[in-house]
PDB file of N, CA and C in Angstrom:
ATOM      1  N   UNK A   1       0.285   7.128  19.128  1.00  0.00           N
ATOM      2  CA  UNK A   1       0.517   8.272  18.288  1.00  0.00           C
ATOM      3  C   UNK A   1       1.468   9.260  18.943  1.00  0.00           C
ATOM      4  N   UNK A   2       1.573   8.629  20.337  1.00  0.00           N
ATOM      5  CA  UNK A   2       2.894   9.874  21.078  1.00  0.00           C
ATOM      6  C   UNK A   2       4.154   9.529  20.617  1.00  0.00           C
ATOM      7  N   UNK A   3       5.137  10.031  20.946  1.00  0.00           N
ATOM      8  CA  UNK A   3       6.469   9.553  20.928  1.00  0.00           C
ATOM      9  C   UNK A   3       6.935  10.129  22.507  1.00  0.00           C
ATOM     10  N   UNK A   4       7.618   9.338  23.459  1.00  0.00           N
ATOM     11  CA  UNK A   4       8.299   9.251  24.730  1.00  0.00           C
ATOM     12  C   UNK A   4       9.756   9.047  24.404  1.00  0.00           C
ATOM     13  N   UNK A   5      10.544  10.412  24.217  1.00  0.00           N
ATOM     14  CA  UNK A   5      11.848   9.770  24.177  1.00  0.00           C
ATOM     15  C   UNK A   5      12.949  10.298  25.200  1.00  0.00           C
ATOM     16  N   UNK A   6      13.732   9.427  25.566  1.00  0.00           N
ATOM     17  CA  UNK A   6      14.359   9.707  26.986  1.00  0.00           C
ATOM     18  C   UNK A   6      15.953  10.522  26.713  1.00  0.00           C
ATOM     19  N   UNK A   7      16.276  11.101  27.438  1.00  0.00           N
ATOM     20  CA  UNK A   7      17.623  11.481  27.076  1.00  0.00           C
ATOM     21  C   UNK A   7      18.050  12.473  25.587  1.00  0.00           C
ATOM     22  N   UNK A   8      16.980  13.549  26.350  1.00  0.00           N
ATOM     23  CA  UNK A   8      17.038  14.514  25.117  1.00  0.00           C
ATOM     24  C   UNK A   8      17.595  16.200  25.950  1.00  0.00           C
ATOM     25  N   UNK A   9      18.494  16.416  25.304  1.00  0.00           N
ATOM     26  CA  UNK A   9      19.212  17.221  26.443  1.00  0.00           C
ATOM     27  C   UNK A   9      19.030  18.452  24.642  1.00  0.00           C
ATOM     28  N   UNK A  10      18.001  19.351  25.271  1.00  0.00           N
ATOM     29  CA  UNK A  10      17.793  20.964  24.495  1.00  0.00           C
ATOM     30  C   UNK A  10      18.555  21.974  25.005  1.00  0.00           C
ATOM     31  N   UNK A  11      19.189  22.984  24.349  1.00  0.00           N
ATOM     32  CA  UNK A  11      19.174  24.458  25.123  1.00  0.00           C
ATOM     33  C   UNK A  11      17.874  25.130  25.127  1.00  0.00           C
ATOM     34  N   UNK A  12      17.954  26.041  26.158  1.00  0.00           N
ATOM     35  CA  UNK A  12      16.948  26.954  25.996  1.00  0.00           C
ATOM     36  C   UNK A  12      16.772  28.060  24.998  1.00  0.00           C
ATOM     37  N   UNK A  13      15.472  28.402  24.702  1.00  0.00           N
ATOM     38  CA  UNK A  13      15.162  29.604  23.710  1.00  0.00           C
ATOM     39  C   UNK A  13      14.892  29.144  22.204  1.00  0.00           C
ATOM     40  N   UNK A  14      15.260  27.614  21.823  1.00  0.00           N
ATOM     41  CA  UNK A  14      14.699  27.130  20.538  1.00  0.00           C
ATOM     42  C   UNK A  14      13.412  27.333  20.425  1.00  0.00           C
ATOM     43  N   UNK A  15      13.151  26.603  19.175  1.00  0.00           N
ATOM     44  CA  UNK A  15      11.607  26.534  18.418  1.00  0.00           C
ATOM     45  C   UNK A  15      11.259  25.224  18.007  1.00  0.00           C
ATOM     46  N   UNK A  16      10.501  24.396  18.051  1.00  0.00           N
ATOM     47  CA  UNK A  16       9.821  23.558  17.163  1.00  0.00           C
ATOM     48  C   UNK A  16       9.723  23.604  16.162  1.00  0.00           C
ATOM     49  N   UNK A  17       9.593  22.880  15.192  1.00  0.00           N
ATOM     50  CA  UNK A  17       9.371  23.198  13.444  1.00  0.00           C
ATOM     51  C   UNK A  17       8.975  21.447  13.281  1.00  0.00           C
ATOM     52  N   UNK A  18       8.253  21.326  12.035  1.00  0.00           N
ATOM     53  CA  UNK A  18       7.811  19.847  11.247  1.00  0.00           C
ATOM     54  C   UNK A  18       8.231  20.313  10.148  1.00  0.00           C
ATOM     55  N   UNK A  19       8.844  19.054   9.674  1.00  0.00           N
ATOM     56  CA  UNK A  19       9.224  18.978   8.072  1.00  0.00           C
ATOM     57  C   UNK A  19       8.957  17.622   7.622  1.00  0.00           C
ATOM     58  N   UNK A  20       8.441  17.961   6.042  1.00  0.00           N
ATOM     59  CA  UNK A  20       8.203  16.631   5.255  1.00  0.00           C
ATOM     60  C   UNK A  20       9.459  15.828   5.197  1.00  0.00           C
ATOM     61  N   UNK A  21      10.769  16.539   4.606  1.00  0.00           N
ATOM     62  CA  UNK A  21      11.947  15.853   4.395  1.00  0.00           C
ATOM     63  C   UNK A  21      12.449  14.883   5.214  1.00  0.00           C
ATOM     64  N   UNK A  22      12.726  13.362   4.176  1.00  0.00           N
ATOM     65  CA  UNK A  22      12.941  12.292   4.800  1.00  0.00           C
ATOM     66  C   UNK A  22      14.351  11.855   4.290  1.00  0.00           C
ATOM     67  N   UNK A  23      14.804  12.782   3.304  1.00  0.00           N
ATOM     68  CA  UNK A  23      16.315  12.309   2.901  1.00  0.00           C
ATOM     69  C   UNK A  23      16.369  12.012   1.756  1.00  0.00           C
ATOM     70  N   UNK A  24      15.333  10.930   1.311  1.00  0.00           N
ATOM     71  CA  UNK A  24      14.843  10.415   0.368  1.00  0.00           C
ATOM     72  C   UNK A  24      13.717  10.611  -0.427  1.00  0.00           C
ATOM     73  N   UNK A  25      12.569  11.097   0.513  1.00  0.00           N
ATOM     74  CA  UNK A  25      11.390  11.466  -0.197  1.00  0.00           C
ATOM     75  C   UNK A  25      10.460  12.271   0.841  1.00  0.00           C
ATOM     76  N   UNK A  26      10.107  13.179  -0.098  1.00  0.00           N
ATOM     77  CA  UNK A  26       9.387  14.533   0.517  1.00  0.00           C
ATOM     78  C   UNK A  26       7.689  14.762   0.213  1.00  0.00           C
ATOM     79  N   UNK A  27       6.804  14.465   1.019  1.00  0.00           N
ATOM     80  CA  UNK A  27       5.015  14.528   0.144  1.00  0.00           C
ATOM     81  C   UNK A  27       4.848  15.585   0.795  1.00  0.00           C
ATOM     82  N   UNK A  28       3.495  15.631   0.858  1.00  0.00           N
ATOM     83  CA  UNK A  28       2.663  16.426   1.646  1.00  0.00           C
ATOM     84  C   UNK A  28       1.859  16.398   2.852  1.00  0.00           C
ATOM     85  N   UNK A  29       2.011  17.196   3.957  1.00  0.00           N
ATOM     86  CA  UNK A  29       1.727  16.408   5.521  1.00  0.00           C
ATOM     87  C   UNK A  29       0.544  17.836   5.558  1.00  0.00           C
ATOM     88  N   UNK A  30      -0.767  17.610   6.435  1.00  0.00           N
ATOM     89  CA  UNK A  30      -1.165  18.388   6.752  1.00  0.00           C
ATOM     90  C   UNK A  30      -0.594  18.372   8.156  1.00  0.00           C
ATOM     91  N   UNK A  31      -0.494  19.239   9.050  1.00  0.00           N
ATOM     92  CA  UNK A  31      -0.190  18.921  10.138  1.00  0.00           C
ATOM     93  C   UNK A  31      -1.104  19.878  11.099  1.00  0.00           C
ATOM     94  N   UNK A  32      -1.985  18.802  11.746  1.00  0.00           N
ATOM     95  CA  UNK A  32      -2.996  19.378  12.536  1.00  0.00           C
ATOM     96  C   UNK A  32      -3.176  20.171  13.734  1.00  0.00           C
ATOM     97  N   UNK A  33      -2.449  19.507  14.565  1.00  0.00           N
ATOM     98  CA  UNK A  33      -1.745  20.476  16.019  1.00  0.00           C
ATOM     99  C   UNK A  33      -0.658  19.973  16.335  1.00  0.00           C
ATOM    100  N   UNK A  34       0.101  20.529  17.046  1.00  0.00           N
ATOM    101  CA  UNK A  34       0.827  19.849  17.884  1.00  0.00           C
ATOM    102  C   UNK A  34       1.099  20.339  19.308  1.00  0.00           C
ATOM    103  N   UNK A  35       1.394  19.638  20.313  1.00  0.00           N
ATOM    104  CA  UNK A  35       1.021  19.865  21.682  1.00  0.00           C
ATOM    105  C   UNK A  35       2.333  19.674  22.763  1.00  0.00           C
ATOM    106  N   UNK A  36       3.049  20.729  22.723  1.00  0.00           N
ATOM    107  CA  UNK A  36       4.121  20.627  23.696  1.00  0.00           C
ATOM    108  C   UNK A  36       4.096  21.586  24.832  1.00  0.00           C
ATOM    109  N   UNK A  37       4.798  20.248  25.481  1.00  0.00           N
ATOM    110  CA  UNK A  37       4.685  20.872  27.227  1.00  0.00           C
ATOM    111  C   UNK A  37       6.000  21.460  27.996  1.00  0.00           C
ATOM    112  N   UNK A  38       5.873  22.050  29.150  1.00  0.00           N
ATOM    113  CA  UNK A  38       7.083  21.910  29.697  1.00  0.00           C
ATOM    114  C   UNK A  38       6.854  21.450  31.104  1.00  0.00           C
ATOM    115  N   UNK A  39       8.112  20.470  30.787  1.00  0.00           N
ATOM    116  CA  UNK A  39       7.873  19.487  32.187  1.00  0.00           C
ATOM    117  C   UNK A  39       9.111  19.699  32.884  1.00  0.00           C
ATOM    118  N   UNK A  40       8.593  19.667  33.994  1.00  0.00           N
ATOM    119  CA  UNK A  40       9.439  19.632  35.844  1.00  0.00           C
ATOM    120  C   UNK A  40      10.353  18.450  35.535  1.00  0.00           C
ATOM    121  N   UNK A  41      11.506  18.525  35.409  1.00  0.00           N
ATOM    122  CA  UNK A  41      12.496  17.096  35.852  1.00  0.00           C
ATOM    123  C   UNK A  41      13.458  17.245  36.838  1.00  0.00           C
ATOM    124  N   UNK A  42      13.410  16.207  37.148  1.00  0.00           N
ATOM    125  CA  UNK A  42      14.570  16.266  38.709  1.00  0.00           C
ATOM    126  C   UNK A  42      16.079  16.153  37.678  1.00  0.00           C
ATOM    127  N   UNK A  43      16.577  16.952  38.173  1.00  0.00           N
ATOM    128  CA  UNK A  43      18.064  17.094  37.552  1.00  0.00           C
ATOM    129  C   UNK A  43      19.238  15.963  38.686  1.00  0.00           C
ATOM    130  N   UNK A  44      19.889  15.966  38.465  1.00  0.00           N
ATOM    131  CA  UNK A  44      21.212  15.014  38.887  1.00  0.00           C
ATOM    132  C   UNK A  44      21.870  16.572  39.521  1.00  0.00           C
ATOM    133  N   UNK A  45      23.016  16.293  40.279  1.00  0.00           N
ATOM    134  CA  UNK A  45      23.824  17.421  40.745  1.00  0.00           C
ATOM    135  C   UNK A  45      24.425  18.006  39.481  1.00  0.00           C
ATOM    136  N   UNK A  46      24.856  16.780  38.763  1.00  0.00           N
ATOM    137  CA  UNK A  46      25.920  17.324  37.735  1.00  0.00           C
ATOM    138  C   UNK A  46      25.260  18.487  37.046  1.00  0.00           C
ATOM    139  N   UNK A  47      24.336  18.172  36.525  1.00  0.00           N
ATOM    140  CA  UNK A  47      23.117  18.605  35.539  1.00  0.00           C
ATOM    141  C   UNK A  47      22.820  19.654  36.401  1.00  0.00           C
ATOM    142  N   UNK A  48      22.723  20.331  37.834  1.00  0.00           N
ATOM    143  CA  UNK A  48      22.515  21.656  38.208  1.00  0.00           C
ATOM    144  C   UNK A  48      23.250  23.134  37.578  1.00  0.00           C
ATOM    145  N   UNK A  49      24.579  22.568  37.432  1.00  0.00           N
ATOM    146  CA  UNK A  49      25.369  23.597  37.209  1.00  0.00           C
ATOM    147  C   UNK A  49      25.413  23.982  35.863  1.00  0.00           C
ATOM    148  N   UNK A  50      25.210  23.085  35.180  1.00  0.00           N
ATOM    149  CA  UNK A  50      25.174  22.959  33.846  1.00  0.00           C
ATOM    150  C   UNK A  50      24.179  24.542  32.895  1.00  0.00           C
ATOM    151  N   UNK A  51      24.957  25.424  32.074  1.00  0.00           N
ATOM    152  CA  UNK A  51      24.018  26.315  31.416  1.00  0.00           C
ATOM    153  C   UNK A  51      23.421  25.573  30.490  1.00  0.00           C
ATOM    154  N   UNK A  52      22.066  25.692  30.614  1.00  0.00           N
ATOM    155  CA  UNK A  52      21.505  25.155  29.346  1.00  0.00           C
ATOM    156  C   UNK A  52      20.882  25.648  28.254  1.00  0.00           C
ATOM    157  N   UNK A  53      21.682  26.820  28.659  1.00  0.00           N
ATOM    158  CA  UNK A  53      21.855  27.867  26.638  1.00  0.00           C
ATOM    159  C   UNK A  53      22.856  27.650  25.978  1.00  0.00           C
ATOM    160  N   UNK A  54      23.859  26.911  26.387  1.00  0.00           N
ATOM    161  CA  UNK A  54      24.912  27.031  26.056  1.00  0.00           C
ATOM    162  C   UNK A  54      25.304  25.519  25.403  1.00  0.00           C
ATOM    163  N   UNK A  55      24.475  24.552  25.737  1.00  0.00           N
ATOM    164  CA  UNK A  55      24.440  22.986  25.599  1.00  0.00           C
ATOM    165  C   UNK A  55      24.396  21.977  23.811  1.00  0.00           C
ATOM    166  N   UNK A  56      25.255  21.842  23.424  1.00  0.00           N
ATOM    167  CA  UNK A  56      24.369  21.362  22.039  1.00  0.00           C
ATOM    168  C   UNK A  56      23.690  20.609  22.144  1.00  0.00           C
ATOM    169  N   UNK A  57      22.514  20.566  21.417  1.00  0.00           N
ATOM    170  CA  UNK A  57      21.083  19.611  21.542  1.00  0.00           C
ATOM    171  C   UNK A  57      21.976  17.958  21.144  1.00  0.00           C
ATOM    172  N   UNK A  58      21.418  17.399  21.814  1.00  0.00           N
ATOM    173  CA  UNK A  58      21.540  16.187  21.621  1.00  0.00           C
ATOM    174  C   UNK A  58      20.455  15.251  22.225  1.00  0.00           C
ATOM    175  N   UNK A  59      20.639  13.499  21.916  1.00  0.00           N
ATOM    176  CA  UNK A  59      19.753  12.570  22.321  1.00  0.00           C
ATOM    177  C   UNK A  59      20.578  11.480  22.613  1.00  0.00           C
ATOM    178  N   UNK A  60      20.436  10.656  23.600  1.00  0.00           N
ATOM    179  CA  UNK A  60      21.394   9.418  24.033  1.00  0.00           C
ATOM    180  C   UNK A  60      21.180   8.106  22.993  1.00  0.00           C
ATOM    181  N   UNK A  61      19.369   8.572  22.312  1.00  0.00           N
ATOM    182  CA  UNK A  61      18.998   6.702  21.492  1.00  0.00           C
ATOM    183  C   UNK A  61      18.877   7.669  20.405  1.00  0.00           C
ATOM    184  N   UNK A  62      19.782   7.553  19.375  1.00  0.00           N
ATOM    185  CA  UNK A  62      19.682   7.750  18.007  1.00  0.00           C
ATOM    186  C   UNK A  62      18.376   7.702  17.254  1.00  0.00           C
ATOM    187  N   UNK A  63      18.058   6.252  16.858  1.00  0.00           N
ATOM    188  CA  UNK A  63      17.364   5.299  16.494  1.00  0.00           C
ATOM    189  C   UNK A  63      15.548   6.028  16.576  1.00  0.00           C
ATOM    190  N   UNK A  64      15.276   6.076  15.457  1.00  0.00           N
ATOM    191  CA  UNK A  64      13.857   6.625  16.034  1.00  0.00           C
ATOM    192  C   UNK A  64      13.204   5.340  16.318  1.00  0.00           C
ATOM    193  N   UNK A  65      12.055   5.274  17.450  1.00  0.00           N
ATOM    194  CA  UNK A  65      11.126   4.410  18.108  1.00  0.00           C
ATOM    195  C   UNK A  65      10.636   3.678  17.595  1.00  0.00           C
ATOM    196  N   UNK A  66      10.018   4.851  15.889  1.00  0.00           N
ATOM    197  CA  UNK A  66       9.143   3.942  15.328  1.00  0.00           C
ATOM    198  C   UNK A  66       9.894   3.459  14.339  1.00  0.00           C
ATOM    199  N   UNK A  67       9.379   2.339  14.098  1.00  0.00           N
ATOM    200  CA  UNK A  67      10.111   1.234  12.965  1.00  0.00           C
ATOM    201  C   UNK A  67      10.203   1.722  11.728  1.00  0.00           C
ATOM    202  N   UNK A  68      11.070   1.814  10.935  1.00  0.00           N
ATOM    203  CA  UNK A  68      11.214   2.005   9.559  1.00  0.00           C
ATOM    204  C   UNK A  68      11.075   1.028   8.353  1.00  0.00           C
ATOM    205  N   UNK A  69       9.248   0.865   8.286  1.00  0.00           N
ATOM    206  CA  UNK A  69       8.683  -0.057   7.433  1.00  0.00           C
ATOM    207  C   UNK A  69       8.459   0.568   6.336  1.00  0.00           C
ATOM    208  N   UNK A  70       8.759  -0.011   4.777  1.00  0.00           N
ATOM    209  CA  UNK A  70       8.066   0.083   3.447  1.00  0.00           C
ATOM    210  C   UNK A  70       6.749   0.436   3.760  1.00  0.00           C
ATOM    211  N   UNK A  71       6.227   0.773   3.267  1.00  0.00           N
ATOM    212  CA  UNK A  71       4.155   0.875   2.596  1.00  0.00           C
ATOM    213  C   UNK A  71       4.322  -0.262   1.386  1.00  0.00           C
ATOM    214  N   UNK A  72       3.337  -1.015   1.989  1.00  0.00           N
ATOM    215  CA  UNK A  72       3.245  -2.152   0.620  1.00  0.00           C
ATOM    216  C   UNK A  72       2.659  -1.787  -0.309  1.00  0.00           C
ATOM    217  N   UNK A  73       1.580  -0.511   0.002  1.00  0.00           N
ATOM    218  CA  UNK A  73       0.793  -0.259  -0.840  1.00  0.00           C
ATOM    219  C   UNK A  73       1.221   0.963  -1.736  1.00  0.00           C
ATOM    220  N   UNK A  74       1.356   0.779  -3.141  1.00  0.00           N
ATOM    221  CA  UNK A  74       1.751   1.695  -4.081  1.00  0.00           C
ATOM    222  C   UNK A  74       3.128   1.942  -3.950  1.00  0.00           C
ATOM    223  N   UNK A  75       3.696   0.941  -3.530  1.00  0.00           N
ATOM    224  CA  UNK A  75       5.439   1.733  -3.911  1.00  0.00           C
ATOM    225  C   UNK A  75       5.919   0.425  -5.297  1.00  0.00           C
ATOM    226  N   UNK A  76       5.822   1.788  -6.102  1.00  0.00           N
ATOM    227  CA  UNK A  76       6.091   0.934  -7.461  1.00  0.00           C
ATOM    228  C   UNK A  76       7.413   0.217  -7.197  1.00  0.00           C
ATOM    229  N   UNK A  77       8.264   0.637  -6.680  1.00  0.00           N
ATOM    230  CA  UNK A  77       9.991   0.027  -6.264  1.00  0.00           C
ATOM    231  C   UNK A  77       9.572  -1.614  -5.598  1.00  0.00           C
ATOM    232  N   UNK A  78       8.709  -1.780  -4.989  1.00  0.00           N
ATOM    233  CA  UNK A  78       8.374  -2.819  -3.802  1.00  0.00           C
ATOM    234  C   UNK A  78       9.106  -4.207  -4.695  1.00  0.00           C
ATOM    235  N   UNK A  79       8.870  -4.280  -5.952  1.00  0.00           N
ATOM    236  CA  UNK A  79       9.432  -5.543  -7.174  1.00  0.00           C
ATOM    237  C   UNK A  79      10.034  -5.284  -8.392  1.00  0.00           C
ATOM    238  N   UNK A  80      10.356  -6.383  -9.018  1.00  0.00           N
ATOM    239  CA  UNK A  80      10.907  -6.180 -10.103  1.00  0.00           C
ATOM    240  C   UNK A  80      10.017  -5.643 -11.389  1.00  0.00           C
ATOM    241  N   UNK A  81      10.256  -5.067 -12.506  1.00  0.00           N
ATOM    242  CA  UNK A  81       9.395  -4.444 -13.283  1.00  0.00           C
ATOM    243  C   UNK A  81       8.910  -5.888 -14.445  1.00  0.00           C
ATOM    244  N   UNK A  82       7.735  -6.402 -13.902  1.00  0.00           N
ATOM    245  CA  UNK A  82       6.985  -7.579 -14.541  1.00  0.00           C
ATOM    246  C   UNK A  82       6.787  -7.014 -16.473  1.00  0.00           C
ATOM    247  N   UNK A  83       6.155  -7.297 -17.481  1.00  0.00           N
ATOM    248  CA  UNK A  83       6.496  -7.641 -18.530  1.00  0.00           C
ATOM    249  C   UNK A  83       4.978  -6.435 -18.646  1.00  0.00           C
ATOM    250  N   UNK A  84       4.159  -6.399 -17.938  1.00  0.00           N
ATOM    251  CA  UNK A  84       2.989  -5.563 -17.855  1.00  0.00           C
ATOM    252  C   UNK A  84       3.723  -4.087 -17.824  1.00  0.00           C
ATOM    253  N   UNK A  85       4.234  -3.859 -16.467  1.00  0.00           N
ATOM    254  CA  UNK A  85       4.741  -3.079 -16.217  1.00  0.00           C
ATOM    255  C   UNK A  85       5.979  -2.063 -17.398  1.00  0.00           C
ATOM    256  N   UNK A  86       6.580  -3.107 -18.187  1.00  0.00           N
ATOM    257  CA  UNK A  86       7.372  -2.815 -18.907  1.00  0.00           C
ATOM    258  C   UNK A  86       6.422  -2.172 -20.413  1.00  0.00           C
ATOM    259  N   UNK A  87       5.268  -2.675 -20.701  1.00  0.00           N
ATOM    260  CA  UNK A  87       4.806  -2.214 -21.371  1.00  0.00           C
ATOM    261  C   UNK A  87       3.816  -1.305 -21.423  1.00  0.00           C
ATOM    262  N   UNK A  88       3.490  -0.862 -20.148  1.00  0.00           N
ATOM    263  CA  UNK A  88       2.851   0.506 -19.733  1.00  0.00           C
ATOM    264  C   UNK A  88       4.042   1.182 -19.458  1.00  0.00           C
ATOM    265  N   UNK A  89       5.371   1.483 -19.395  1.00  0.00           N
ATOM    266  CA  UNK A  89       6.094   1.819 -19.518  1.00  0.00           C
ATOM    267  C   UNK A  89       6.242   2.762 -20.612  1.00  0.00           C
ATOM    268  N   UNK A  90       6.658   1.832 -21.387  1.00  0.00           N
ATOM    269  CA  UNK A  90       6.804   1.878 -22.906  1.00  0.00           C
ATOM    270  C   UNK A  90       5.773   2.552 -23.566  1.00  0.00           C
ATOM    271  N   UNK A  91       4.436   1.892 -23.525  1.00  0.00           N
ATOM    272  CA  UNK A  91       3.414   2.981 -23.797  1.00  0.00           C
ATOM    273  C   UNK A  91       3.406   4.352 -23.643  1.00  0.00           C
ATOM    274  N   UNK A  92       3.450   4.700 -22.518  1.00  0.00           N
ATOM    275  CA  UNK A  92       3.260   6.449 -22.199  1.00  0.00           C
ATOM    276  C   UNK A  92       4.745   7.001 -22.108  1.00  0.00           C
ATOM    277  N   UNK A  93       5.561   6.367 -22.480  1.00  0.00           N
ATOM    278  CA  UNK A  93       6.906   7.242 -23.169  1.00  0.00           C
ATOM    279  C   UNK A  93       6.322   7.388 -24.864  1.00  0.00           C
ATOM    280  N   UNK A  94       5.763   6.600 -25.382  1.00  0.00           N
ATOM    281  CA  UNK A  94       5.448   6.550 -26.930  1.00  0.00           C
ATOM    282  C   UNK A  94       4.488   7.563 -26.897  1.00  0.00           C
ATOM    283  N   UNK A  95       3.343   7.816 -25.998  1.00  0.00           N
ATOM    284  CA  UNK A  95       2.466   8.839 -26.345  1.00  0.00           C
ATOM    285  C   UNK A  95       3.120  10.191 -25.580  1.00  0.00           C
ATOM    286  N   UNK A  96       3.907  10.098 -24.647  1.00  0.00           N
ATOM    287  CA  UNK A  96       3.953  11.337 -24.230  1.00  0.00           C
ATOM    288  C   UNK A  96       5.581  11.944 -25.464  1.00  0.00           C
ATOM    289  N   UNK A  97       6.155  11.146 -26.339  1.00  0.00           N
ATOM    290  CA  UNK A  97       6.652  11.801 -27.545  1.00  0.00           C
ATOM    291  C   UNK A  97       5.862  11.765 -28.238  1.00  0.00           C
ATOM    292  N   UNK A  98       4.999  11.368 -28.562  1.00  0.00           N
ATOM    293  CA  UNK A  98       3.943  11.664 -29.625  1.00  0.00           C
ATOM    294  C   UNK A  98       3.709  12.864 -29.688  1.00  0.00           C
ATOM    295  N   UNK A  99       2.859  13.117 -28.428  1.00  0.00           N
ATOM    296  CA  UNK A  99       2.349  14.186 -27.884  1.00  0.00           C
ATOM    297  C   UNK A  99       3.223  15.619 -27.455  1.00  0.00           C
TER     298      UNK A  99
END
């Protein structure tokens, strides 16, 4: 449930924030705690001199860690629209002009 990611170069004085937005689709997250630290790293020489207010945030691995899998469960998109489907469709377009 952690994420370890290497080669994340911050300035100082930001904030944290969580967001639902995925680009594509946005729900609802409770979000329970979250737990950040600040950790001691041995710097390189280069990296001494370096201001790090002044730095744009960046990361060396793009790619987030965790895999970018479908949910099998309930994603109406997962297939093609079967002959059922087409007529529950059809149905609640007919009642919701009805209505």
């Amino acid at each position: 449930d952690c994420i370890d990611i290497t080669g994340v170069r911050l300035p100082t004085g930001y904030y944290f924030g969580a967001s639902a937005g995925t680009g594509d689709l946005s729900d609802n997250h409770d979000i329970i705690s979250m737990k950040l630290f600040q950790l001691m790293v041995e710097h390189t020489p280069d990296e001494e001199n370096i201001d790090w207010t002044k730095i744009e945030p960046s990361v060396n691995f793009l790619k987030s860690p965790k895999d970018n899998v479908d949910d099998p469960t309930g994603n109406f998109r997962s297939g093609p629209l079967t002959g059922w489907r087409v007529f529950l469709l059809l149905l609640c377009a007919l009642l919701g002009i009805i209505v």
